[in-house]
Protein backbone atom coordinates (compact mmCIF):
# COMPACT_ATOMS: atom_id res chain seq x y z
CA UNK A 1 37.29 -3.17 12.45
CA UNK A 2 35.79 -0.78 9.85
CA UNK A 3 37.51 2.56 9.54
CA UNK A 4 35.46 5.16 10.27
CA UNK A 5 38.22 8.00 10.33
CA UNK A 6 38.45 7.10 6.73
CA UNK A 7 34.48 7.23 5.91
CA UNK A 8 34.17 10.14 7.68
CA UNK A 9 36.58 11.81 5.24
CA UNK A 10 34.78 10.76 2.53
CA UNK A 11 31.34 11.61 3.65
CA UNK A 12 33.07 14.99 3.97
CA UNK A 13 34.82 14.97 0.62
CA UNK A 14 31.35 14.45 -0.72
CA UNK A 15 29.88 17.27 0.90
CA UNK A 16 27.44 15.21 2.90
CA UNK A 17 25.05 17.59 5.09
CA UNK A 18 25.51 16.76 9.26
CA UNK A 19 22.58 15.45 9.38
CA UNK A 20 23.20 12.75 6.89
CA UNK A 21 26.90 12.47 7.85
CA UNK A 22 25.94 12.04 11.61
CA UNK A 23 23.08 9.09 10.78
CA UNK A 24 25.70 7.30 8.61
CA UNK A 25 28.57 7.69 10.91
CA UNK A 26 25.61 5.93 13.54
CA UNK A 27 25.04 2.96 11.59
CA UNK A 28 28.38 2.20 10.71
CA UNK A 29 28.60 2.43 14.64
CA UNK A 30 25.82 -0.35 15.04
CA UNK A 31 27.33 -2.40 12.21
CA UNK A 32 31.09 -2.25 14.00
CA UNK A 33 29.02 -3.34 17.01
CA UNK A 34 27.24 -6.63 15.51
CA UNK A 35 30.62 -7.44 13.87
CA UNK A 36 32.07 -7.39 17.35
CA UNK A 37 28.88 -9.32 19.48
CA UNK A 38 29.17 -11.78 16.58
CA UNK A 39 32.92 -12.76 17.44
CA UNK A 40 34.12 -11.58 13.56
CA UNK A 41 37.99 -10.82 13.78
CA UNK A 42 38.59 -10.89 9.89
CA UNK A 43 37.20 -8.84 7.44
CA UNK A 44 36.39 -12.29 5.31
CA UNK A 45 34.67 -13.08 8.09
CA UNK A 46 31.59 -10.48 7.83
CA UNK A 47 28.50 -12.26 6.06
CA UNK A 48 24.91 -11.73 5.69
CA UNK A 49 23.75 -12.16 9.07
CA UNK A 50 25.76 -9.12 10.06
CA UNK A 51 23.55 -7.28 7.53
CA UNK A 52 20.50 -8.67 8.47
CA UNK A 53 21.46 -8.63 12.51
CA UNK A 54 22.28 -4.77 11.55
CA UNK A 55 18.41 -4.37 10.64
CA UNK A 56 16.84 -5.30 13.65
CA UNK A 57 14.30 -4.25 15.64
CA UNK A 58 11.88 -5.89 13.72
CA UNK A 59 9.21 -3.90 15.38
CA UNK A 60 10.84 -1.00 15.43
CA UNK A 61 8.30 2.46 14.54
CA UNK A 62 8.69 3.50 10.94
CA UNK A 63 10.39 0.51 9.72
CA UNK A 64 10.03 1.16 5.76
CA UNK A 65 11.86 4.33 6.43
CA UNK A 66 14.35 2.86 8.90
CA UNK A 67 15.42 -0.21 5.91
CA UNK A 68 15.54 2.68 3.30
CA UNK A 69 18.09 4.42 5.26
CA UNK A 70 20.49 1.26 6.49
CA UNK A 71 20.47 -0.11 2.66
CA UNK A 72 21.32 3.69 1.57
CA UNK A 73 24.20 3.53 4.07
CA UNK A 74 25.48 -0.14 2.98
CA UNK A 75 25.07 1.24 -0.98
CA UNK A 76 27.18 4.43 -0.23
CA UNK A 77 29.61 2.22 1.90
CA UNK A 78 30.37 -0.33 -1.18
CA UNK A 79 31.21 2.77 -3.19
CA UNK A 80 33.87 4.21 -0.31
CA UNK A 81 35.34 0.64 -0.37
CA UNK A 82 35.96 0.46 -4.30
CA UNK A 83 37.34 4.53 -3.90
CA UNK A 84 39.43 4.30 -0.86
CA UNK A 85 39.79 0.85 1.42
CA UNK A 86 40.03 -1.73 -1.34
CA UNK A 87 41.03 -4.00 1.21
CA UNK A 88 37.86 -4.14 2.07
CA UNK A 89 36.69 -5.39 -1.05
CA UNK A 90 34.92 -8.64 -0.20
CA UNK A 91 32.56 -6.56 2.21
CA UNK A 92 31.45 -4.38 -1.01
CA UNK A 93 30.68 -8.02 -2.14
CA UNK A 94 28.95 -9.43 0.45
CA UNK A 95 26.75 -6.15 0.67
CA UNK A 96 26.18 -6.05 -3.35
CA UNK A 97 25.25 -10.14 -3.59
CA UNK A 98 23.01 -9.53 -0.23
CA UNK A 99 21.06 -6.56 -1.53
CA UNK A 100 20.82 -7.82 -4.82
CA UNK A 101 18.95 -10.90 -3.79
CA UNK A 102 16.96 -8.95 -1.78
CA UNK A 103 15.82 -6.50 -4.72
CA UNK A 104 15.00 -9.46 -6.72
CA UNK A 105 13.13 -11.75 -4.21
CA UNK A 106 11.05 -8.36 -3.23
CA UNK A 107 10.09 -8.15 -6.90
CA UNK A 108 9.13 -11.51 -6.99
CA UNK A 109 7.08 -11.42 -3.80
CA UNK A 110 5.12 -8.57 -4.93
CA UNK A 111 4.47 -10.03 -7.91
CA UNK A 112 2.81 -13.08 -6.44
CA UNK A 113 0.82 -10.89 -4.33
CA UNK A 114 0.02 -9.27 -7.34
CA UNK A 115 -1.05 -12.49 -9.45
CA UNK A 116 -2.79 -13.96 -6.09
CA UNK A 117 -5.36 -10.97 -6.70
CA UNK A 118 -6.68 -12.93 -9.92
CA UNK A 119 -9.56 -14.43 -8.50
CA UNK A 120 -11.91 -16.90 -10.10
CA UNK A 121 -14.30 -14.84 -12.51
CA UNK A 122 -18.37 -17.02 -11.83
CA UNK A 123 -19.22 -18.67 -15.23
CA UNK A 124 -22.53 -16.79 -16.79
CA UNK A 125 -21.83 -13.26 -15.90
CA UNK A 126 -23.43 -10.35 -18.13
CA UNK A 127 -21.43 -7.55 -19.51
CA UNK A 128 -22.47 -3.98 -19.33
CA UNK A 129 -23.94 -3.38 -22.55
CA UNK A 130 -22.83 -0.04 -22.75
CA UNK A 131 -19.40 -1.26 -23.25
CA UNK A 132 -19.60 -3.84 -25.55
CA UNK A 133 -19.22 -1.26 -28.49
CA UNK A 134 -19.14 -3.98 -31.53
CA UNK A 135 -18.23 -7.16 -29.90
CA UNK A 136 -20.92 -9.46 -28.75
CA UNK A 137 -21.48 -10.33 -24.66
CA UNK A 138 -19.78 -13.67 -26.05
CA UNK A 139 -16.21 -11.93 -27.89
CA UNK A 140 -15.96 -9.33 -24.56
CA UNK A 141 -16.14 -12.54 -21.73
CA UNK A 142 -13.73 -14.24 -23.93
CA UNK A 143 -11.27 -11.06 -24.37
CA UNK A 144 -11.01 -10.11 -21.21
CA UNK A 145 -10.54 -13.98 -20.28
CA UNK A 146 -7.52 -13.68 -22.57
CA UNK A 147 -6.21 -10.11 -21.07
CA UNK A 148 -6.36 -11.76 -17.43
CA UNK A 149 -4.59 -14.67 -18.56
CA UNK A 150 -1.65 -12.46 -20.86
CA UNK A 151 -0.92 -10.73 -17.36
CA UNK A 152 -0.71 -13.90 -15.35
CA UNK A 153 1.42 -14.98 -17.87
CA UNK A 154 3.78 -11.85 -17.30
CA UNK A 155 3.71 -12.29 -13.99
CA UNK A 156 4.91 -16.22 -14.34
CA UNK A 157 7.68 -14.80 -16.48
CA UNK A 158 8.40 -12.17 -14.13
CA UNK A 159 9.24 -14.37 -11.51
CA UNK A 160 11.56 -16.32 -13.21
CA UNK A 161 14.14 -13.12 -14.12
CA UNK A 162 12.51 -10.14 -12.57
CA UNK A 163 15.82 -7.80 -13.74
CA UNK A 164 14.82 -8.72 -17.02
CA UNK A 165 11.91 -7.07 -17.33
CA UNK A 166 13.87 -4.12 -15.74
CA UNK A 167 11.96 -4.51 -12.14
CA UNK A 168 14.19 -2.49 -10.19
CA UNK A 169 17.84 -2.96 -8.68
CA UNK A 170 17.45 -0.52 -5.87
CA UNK A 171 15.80 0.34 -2.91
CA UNK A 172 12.18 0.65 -4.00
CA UNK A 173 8.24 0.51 -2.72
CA UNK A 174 5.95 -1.86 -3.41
CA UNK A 175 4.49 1.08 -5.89
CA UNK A 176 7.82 0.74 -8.05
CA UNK A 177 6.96 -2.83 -8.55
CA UNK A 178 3.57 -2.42 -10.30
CA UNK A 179 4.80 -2.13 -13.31
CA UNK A 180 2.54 -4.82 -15.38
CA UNK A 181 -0.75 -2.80 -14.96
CA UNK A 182 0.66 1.13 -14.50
CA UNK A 183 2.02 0.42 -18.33
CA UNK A 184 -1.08 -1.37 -19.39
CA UNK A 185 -3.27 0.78 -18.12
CA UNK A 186 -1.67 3.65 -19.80
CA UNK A 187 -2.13 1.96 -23.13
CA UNK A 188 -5.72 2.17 -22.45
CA UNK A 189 -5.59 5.57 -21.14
CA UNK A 190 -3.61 7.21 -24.19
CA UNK A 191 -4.31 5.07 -26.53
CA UNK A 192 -7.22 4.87 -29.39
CA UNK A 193 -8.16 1.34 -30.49
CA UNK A 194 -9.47 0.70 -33.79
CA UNK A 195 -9.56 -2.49 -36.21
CA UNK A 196 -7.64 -4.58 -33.66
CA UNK A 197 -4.91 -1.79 -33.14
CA UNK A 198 -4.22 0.70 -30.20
CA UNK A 199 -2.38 3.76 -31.41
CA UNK A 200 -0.74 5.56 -28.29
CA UNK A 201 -0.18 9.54 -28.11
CA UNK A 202 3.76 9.29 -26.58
CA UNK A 203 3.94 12.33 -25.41
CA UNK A 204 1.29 11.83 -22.77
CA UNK A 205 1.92 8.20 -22.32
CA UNK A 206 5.81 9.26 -20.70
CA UNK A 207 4.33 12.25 -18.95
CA UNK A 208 2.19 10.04 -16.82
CA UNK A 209 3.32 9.86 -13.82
CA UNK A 210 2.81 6.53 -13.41
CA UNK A 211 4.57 6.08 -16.15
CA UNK A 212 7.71 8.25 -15.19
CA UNK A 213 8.51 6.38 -12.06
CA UNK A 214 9.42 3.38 -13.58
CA UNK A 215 12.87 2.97 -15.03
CA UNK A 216 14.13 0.56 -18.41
CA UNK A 217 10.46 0.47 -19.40
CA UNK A 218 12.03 -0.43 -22.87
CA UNK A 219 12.81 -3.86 -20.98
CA UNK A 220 8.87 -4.29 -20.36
CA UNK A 221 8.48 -3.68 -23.71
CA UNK A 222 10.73 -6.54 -24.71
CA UNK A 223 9.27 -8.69 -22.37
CA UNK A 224 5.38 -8.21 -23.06
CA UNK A 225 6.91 -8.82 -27.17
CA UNK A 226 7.80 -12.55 -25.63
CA UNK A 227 3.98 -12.59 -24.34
CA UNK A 228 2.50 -12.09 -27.32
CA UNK A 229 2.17 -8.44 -27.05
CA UNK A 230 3.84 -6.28 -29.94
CA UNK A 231 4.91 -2.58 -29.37
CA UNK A 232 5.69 -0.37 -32.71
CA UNK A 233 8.25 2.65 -32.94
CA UNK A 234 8.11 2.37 -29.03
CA UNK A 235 10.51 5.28 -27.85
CA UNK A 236 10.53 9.20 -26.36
CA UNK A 237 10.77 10.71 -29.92
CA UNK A 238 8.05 8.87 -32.00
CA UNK A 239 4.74 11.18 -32.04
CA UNK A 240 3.37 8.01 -31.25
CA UNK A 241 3.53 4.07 -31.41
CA UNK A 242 1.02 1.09 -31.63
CA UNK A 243 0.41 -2.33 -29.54
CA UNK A 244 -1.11 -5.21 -31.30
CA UNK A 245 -2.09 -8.95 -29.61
CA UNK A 246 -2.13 -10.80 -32.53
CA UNK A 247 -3.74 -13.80 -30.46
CA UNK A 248 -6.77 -11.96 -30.17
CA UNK A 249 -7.37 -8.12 -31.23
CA UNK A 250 -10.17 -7.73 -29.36
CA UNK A 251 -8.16 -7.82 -26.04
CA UNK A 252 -6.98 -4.56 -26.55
CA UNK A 253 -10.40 -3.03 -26.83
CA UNK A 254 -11.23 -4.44 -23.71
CA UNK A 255 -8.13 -3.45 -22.15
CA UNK A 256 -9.41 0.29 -23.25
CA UNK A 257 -12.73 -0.11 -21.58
CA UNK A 258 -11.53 -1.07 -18.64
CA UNK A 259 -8.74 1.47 -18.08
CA UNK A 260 -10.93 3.94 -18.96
CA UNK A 261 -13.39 3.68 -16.13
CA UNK A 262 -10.45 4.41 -14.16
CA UNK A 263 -9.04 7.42 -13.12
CA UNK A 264 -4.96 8.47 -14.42
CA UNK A 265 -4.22 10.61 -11.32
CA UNK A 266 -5.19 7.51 -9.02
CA UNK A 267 -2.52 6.17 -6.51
CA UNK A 268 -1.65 2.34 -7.32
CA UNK A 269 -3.25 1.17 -3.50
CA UNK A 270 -6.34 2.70 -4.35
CA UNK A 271 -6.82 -0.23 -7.11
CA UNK A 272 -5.70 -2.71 -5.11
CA UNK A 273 -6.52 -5.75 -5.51
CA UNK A 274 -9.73 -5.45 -7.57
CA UNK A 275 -8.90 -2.96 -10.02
CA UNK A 276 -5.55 -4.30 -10.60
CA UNK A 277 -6.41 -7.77 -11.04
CA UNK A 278 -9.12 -6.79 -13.37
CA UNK A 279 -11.93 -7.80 -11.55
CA UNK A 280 -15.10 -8.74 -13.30
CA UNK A 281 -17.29 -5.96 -10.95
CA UNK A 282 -16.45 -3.44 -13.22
CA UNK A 283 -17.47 -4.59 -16.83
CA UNK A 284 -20.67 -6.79 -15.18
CA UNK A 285 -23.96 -5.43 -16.29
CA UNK A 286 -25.34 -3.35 -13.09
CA UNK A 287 -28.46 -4.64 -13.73
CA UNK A 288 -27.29 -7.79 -12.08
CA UNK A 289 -25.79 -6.12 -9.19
CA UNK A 290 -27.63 -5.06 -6.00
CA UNK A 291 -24.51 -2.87 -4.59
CA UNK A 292 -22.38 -0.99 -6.57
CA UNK A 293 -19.56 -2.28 -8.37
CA UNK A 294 -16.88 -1.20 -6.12
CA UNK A 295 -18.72 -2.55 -3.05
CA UNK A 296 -19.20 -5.86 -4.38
CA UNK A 297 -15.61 -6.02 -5.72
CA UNK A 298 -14.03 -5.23 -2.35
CA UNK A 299 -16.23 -8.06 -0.64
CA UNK A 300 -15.29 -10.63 -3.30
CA UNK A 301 -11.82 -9.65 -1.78
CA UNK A 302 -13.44 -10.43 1.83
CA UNK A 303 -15.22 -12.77 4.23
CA UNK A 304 -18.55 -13.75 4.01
CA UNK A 305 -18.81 -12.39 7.83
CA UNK A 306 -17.46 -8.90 6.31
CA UNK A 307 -20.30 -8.93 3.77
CA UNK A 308 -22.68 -9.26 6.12
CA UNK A 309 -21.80 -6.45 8.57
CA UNK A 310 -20.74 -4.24 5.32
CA UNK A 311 -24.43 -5.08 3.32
CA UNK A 312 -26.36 -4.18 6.90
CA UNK A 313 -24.20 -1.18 7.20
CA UNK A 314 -24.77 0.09 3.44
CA UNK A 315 -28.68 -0.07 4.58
CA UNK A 316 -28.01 1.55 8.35
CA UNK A 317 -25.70 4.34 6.02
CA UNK A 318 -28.72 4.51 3.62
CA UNK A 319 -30.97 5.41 6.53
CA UNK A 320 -29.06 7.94 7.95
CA UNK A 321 -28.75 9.63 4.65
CA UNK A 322 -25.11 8.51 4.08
CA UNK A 323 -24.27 7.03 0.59
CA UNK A 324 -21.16 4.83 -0.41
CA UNK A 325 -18.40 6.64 -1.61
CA UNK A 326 -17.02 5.23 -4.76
CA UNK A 327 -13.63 8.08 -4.24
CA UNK A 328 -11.76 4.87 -2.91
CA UNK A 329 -11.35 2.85 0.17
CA UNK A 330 -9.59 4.81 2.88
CA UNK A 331 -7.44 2.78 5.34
CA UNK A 332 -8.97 0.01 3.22
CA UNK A 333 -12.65 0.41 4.24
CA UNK A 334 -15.89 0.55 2.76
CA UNK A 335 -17.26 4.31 3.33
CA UNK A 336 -20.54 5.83 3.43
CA UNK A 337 -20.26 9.86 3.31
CA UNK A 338 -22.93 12.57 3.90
CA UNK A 339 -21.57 15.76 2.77
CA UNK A 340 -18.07 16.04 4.47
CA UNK A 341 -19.16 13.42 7.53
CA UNK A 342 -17.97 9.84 7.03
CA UNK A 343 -20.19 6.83 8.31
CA UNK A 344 -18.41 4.05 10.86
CA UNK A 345 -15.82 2.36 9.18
CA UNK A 346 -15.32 -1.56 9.28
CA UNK A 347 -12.13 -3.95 8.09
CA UNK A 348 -10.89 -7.00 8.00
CA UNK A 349 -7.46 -6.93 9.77
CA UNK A 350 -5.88 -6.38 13.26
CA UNK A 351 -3.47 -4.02 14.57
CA UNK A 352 0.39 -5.42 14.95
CA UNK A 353 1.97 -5.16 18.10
CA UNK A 354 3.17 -1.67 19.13
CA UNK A 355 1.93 -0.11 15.91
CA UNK A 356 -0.69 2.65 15.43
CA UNK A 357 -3.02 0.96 11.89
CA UNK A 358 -4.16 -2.09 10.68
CA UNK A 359 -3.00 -4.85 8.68
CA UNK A 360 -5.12 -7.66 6.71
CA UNK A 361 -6.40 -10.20 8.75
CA UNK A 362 -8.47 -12.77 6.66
CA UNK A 363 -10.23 -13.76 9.56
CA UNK A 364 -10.72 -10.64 12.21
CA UNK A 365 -13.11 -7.87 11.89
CA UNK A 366 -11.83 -4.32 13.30
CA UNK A 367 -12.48 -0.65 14.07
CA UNK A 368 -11.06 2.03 15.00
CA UNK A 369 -13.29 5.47 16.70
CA UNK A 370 -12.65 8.13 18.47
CA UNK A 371 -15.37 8.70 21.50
CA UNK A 372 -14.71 12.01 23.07
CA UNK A 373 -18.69 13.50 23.35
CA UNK A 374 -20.26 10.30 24.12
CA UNK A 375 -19.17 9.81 27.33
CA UNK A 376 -21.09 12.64 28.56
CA UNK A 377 -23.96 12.84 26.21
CA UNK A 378 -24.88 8.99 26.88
CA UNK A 379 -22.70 7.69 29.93
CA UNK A 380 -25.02 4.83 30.48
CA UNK A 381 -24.92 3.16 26.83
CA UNK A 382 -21.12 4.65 27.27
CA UNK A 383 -20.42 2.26 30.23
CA UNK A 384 -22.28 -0.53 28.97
CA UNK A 385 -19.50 0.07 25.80
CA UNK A 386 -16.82 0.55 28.36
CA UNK A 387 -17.72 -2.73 30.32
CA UNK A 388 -17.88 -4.95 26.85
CA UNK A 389 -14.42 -4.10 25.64
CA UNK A 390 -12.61 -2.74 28.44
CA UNK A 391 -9.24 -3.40 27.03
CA UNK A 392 -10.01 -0.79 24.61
CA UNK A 393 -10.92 1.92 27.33
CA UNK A 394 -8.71 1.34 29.82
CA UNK A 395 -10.24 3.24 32.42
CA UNK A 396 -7.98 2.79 35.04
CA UNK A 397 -5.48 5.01 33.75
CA UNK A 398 -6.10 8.42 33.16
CA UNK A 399 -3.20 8.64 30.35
CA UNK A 400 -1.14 10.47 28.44
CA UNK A 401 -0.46 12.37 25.45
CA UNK A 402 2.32 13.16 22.95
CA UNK A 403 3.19 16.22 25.31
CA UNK A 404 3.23 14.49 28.34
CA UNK A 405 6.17 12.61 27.80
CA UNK A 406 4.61 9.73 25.58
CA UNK A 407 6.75 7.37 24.43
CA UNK A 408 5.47 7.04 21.27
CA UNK A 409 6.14 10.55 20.69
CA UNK A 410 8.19 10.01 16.94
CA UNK A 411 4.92 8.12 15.59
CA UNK A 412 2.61 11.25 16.07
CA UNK A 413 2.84 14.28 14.03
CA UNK A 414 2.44 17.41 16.45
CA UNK A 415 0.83 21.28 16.18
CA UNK A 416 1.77 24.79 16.88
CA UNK A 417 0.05 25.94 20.32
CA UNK A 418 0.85 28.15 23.08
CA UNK A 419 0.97 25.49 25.68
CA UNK A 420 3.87 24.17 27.17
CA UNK A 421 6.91 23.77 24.70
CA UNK A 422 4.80 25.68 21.88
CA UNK A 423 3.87 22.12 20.38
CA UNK A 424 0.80 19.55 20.99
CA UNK A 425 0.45 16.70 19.32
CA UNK A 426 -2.46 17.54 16.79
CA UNK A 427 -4.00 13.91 18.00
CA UNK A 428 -4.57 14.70 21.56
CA UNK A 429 -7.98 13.50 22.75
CA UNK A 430 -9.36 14.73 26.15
CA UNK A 431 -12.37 13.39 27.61
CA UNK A 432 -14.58 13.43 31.42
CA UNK A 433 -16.36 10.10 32.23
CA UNK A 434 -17.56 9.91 36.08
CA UNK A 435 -16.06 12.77 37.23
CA UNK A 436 -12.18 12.08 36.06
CA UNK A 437 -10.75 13.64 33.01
CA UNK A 438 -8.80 11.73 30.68
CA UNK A 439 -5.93 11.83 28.06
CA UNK A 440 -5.33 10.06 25.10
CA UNK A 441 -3.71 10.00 21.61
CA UNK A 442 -5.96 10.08 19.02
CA UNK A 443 -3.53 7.80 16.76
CA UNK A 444 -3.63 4.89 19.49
CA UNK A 445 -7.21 4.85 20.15
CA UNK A 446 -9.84 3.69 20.29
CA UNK A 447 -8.91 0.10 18.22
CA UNK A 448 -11.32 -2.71 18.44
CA UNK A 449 -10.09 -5.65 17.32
CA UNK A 450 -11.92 -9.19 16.47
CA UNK A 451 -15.39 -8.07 16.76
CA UNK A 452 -18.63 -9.55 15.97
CA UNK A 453 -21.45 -8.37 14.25
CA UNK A 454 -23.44 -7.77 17.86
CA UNK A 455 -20.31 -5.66 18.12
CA UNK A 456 -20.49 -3.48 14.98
CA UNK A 457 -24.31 -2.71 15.93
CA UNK A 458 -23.37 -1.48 19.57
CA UNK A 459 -20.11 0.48 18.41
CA UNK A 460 -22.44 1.98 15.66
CA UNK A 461 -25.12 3.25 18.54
CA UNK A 462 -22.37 5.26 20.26
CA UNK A 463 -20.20 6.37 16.49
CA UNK A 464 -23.69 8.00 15.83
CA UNK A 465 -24.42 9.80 19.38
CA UNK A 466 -20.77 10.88 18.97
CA UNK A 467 -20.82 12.59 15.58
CA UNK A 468 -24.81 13.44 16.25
CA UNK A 469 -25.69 11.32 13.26
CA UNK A 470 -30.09 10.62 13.16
């Protein structure tokens, strides 16, 4: 139904590489086909659940990537209908209204995930005195009361219009959405506060890269003006411009305090949720806190059955000579580190079907190690492992890797070598336990999933005869 002789002429008239030409030429392929299965005979006919029947699997390996490219291909297709098959015009429409509703109901979902992070701050808390500079305990709770609520209040206003704060119209990650707090925060970063103003250098406020990757920031700057939030000579060729909050000066000093604990270079996920829903952790006296502030923040965030395996494992780590590592959380977990050796790591979450990591689980603990020495070194703690979670081991297969004709083989990322082919996948794990050798990818194993806290201290035993950690 779709011409393709015609799109490939334009792909070609465009210059289009083979590769790209080739994966377009594909999914216009797959759409044809879900036109056909779904009986369509007129061009009227094609709707949205052609589009969203043209985006399954849902499961499929690299999904993010695999969207990016099929809403690429429907973009570029809308523009070869309005240049040369006009009578395909109410496709471009369907495929505009579709996508656009898409781009705005993403921007509204991260939001809420974003404004969800806002958890209750405990009545009574005590502010770092070091950072009170002239307010009093009493004017800094209050401010940064106010700052909390001025961003909630975005983000309500946000998810009325989200294009009108210029959240964007295009294919985007969730990154490209954080626009509230990467703007914010840059205030604070590049900005000097003084008598209830903020004076921001602009040069260095636009060269930020978080800065850079969002678009129509000039629409954010209307929108925190409806808030209450007033930007002066805001724009590329000032030498620099101010923000007032007329409501309560003293917010913006706060706002600088916090951002300034932070570091500019850091990736958005490495604040989340704490650090982007201003949690309390980080301006609460550490007098009052028995872990550091980034531990406690992160359990606020968790289960009171995380806390307790995380707390025993900050004193095991302590023992062993490992401290926390306040760098960030990798794969969102709390680590311990002792010089370039990293201590067992332990999350809430579980592992989706057919994937390789872990998503958020608010009720189920996980793991994930690699065992390759400790089947040897201790093989009679090792079976008592082995018998405990033997869905994890799987003994009775001796496996396979990337090179053996896995058939995960596009989710692992492979290594020059001189066997086989000339490539190995740079995950491979090899092991002996009674007498057979075994295979496995190191991306794939070992997960342990909805463990207890008898668990942790039995998976910890054999993670430290493993990596030889005393």
């Amino acid at each position: 139904m779709l011409n393709k002789q015609s799109y490939t002429a334009y792909l070609a008239s465009k210059k289009s590489s083979d590769k790209l030409t080739k994966e377009r030429l594909g999914l216009l392929d797959r759409f044809n086909e879900v036109i056909v299965q779904n009986g369509i005979t007129e061009i009227s006919g094609i709707g949205e659940a052609e589009i969203i029947e043209h985006m399954r699997p849902w499961n499929r390996s690299g999904r993010r990537n695999f969207l990016h490219n099929i809403s690429a291909f429907f973009a570029d297709y809308a523009k070869f209908i309005d240049k040369e098959c006009p009578e395909l015009s109410s496709l471009a429409t369907v495929i505009r209204a579709f996508y656009l509703n898409e781009y705005i109901q993403g921007a509204k979902n991260v939001v809420g995930k974003f404004k969800d992070g806002f958890i209750p701050i405990p009545a009574g808390y005590k502010v770092n005195p070091t950072l009170l500079g002239e307010l009093t305990s009493e004017q800094f709770v209050k401010a940064f009361a106010q700052l909390r609520e001025f961003v909630t209040d975005c983000y309500d206003d946000i998810d009325k219009a989200p294009l009108e704060w210029g959240y964007p119209d295009f294919d985007a990650t969730e990154g490209y959405y954080n626009r509230v707090m990467d703007i914010l925060f840059a205030f604070g970063w590049h900005g000097t506060y003084q008598n209830g103003v903020m004076t921001v250098d602009t040069k260095q406020f636009f060269a930020l890269n978080n800065v850079k990757r969002h678009k129509k920031i000039e629409l954010m700057a209307s929108g925190f003006k409806r808030m209450g939030l007033l930007l002066e000579n805001f724009n590329k060729k000032s030498e620099s411009f101010t923000v007032t909050y007329p409501a309560n000066p003293h917010v913006l000093y706060v706002l600088s305090v916090y951002a300034r604990q932070m570091n500019a270079n850091t990736d958005k996920w490495q604040w989340q949720p704490h650090r982007n829903s201003l949690c309390y952790r980080y301006i609460q006296d550490p007098a009052t806190q028995k872990y550091p502030a980034m531990f406690n923040a992160e359990m606020d965030y968790n289960s009171d059955k995380l806390r307790e395996i995380q707390e025993w494992l900050y004193a095991e780590a302590e023992k062993c000579g490992f401290t926390f590592d306040t760098s960030g959380l990798p794969k969102g977990c709390i680590n311990y580190k002792k010089g370039s050796k990293d201590f067992l790591r332990v999350r809430q979450g579980q592992r989706p079907p057919n994937t390789n990591h872990f998503d958020h689980h608010d009720a189920k603990i996980c793991t994930k190690v690699s065992f390759i020495h400790a089947f040897e070194r201790e093989p009679d703690k090792m079976r008592e492992l082995v018998n405990r979670f033997p869905q994890v081991f799987r003994l009775d297969d001796p496996g396979v890797c990337c090179d053996d004709k896995n058939p995960d083989t596009s989710l692992h990322t492979f290594a020059n070598n001189s066997e086989k082919d000339g490539k190995r996948c740079a995950f491979r794990m090899k092991f002996t336990f009674d007498g057979v050798t075994y295979k496995r990818c190191g991306l794939a194993h070992f997960f342990f999933e909805d463990i207890s806290f008898d668990d942790v201290k039995i998976i910890l035993e054999m993670f430290k005869i493993e990596n030889k950690i005393k």
